[in-house]
PDB file of N, CA and C in Angstrom:
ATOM      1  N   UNK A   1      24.641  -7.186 -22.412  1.00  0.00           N
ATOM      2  CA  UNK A   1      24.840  -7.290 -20.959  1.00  0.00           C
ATOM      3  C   UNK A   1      24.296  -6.053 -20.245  1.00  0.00           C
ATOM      4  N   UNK A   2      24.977  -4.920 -20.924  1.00  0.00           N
ATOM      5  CA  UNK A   2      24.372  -3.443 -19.977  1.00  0.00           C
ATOM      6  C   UNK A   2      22.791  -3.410 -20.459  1.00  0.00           C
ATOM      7  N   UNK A   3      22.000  -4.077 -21.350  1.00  0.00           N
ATOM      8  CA  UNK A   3      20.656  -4.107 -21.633  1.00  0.00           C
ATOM      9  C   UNK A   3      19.791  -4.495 -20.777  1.00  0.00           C
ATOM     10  N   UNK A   4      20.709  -5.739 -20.181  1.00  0.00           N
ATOM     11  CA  UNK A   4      20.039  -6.597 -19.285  1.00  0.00           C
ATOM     12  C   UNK A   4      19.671  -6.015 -18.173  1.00  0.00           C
ATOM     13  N   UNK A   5      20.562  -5.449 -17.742  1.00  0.00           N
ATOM     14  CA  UNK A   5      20.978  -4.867 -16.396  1.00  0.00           C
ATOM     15  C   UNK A   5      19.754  -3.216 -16.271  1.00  0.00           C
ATOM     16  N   UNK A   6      19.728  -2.724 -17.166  1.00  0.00           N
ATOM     17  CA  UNK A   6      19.067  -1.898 -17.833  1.00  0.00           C
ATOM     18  C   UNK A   6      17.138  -2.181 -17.616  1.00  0.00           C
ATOM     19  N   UNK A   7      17.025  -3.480 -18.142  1.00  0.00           N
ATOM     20  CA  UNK A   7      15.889  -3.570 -18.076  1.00  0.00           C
ATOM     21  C   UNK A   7      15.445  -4.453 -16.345  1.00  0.00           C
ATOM     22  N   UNK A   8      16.404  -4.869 -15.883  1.00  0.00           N
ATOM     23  CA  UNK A   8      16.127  -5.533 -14.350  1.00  0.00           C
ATOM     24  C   UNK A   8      15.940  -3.664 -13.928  1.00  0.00           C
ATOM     25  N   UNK A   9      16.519  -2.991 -14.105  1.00  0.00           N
ATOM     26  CA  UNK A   9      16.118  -2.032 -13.237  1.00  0.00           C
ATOM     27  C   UNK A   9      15.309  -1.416 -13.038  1.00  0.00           C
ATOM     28  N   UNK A  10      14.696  -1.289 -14.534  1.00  0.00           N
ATOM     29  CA  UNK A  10      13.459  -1.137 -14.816  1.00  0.00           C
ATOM     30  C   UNK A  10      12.496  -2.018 -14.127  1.00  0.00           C
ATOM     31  N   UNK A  11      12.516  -2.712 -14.206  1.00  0.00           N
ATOM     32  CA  UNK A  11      11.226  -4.182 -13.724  1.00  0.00           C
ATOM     33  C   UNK A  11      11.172  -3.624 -11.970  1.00  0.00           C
ATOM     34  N   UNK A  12      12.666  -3.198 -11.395  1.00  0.00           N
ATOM     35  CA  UNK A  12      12.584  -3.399  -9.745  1.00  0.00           C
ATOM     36  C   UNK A  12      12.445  -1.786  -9.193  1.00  0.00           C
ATOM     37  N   UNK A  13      12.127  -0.795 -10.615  1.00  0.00           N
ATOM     38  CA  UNK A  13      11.654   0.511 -10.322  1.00  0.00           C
ATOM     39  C   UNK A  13       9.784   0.054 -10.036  1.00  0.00           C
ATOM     40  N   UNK A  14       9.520  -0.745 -11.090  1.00  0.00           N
ATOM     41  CA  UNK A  14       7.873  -0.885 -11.100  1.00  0.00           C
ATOM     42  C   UNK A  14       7.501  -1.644 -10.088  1.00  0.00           C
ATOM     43  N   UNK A  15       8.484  -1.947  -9.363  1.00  0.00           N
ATOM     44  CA  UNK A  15       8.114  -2.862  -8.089  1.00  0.00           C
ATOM     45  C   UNK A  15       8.124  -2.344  -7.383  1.00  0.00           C
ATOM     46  N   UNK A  16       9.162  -0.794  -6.837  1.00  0.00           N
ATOM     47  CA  UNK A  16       9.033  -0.024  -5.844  1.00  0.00           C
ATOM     48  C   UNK A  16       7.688   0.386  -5.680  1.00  0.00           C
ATOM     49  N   UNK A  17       7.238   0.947  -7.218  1.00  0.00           N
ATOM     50  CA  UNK A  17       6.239   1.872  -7.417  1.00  0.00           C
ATOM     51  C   UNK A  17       4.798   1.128  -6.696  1.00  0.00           C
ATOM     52  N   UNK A  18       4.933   0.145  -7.041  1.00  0.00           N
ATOM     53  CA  UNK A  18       3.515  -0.927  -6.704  1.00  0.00           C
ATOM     54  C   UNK A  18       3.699  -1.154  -5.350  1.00  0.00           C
ATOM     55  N   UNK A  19       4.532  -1.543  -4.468  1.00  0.00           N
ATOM     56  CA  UNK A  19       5.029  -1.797  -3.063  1.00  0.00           C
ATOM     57  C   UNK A  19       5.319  -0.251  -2.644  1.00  0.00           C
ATOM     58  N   UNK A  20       4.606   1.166  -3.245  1.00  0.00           N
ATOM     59  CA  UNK A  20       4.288   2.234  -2.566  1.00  0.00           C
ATOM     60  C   UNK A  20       3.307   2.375  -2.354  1.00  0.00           C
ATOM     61  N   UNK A  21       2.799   1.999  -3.670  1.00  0.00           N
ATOM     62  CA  UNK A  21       0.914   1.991  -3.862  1.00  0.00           C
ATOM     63  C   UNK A  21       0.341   0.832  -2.828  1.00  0.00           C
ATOM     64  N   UNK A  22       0.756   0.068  -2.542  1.00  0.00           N
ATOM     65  CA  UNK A  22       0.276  -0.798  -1.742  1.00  0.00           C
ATOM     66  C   UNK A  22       0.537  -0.208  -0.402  1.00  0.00           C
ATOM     67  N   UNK A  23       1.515   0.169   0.045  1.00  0.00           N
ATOM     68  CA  UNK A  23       1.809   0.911   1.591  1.00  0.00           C
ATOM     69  C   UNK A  23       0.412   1.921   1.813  1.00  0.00           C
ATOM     70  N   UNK A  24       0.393   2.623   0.430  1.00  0.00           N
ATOM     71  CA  UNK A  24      -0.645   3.629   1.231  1.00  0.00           C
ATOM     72  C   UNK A  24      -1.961   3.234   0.963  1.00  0.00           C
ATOM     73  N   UNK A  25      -2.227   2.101   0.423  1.00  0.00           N
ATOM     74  CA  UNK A  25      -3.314   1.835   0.631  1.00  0.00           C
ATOM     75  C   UNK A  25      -3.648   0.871   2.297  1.00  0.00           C
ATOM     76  N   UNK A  26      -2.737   0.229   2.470  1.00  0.00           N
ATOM     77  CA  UNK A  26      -2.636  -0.238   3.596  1.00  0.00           C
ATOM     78  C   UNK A  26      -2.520   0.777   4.930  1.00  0.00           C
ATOM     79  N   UNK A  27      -2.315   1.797   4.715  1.00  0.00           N
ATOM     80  CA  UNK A  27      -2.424   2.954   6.090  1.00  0.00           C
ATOM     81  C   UNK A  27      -3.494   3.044   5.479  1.00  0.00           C
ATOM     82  N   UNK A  28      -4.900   3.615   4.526  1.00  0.00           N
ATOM     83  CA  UNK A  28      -5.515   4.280   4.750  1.00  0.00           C
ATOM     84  C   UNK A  28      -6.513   2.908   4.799  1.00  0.00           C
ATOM     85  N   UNK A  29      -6.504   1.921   4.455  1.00  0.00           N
ATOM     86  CA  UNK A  29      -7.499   0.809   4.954  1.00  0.00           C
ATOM     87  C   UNK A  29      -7.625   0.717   6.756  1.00  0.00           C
ATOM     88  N   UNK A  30      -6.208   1.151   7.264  1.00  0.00           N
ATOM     89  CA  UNK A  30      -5.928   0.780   8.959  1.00  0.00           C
ATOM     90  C   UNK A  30      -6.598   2.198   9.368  1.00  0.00           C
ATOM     91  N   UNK A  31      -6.470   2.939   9.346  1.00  0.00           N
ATOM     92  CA  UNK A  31      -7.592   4.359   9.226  1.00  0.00           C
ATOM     93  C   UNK A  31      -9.092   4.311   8.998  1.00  0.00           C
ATOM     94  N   UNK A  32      -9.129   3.543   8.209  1.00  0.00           N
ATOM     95  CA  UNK A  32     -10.606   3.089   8.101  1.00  0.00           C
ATOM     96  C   UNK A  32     -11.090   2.343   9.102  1.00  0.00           C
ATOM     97  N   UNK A  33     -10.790   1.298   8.997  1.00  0.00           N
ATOM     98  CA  UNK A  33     -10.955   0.512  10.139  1.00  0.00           C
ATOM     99  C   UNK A  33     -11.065   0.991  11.620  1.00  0.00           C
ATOM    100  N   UNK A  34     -10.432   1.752  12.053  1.00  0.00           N
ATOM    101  CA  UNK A  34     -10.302   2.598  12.774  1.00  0.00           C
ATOM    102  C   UNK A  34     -11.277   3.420  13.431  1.00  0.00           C
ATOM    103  N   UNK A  35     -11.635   4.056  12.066  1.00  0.00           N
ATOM    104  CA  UNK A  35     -13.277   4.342  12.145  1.00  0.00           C
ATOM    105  C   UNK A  35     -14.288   4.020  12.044  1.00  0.00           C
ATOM    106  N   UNK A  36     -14.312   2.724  11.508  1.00  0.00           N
ATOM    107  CA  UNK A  36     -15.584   2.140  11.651  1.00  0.00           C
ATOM    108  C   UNK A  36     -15.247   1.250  12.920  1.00  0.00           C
ATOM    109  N   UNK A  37     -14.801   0.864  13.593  1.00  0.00           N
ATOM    110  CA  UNK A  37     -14.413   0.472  14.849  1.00  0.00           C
ATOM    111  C   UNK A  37     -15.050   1.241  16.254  1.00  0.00           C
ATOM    112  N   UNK A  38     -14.492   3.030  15.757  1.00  0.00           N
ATOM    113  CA  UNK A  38     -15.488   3.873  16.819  1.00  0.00           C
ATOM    114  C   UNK A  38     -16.768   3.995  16.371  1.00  0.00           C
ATOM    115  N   UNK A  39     -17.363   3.688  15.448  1.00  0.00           N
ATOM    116  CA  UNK A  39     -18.628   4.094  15.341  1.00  0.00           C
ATOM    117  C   UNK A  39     -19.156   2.740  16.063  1.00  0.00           C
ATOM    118  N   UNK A  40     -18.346   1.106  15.454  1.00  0.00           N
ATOM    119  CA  UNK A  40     -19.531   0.375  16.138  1.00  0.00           C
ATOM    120  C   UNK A  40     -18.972   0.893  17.553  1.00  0.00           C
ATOM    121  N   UNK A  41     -18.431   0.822  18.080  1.00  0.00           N
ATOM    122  CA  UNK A  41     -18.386   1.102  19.677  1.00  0.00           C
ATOM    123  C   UNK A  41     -19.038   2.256  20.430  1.00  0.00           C
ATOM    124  N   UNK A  42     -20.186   3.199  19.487  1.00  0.00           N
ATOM    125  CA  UNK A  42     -20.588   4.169  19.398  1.00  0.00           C
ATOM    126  C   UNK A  42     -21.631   3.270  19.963  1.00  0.00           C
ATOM    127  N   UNK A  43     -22.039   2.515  18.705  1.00  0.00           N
ATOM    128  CA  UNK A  43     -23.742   2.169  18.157  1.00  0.00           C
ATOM    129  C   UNK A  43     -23.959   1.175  19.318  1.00  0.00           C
ATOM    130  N   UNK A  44     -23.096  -0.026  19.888  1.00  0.00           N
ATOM    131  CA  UNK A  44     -23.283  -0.728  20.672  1.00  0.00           C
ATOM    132  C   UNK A  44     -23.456  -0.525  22.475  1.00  0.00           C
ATOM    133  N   UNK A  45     -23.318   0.593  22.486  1.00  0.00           N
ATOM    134  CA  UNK A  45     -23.764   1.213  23.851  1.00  0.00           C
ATOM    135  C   UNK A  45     -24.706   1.247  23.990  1.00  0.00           C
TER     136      UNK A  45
END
């Protein structure tokens, strides 16, 4: 029983970890974007 419990916690630590890795890839994709956004608004003038 405490094994079980043991290894769910495990499984919903590697889920934090991945649903962190995903957060910051998602700010630095919106950052990107961002910038390539001012450049076309640069180039299209």
């Amino acid at each position: 029983e405490k094994r079980v419990y043991e290894q769910k916690i495990s499984e919903l630590e590697e889920e934090l970890k991945k649903i962190d890795l995903i957060k910051a890839d998602n700010i630095r994709l919106k950052e990107e974007n961002a910038a390539l956004i001012r450049v076309i608004s640069k180039l299209s003038k």
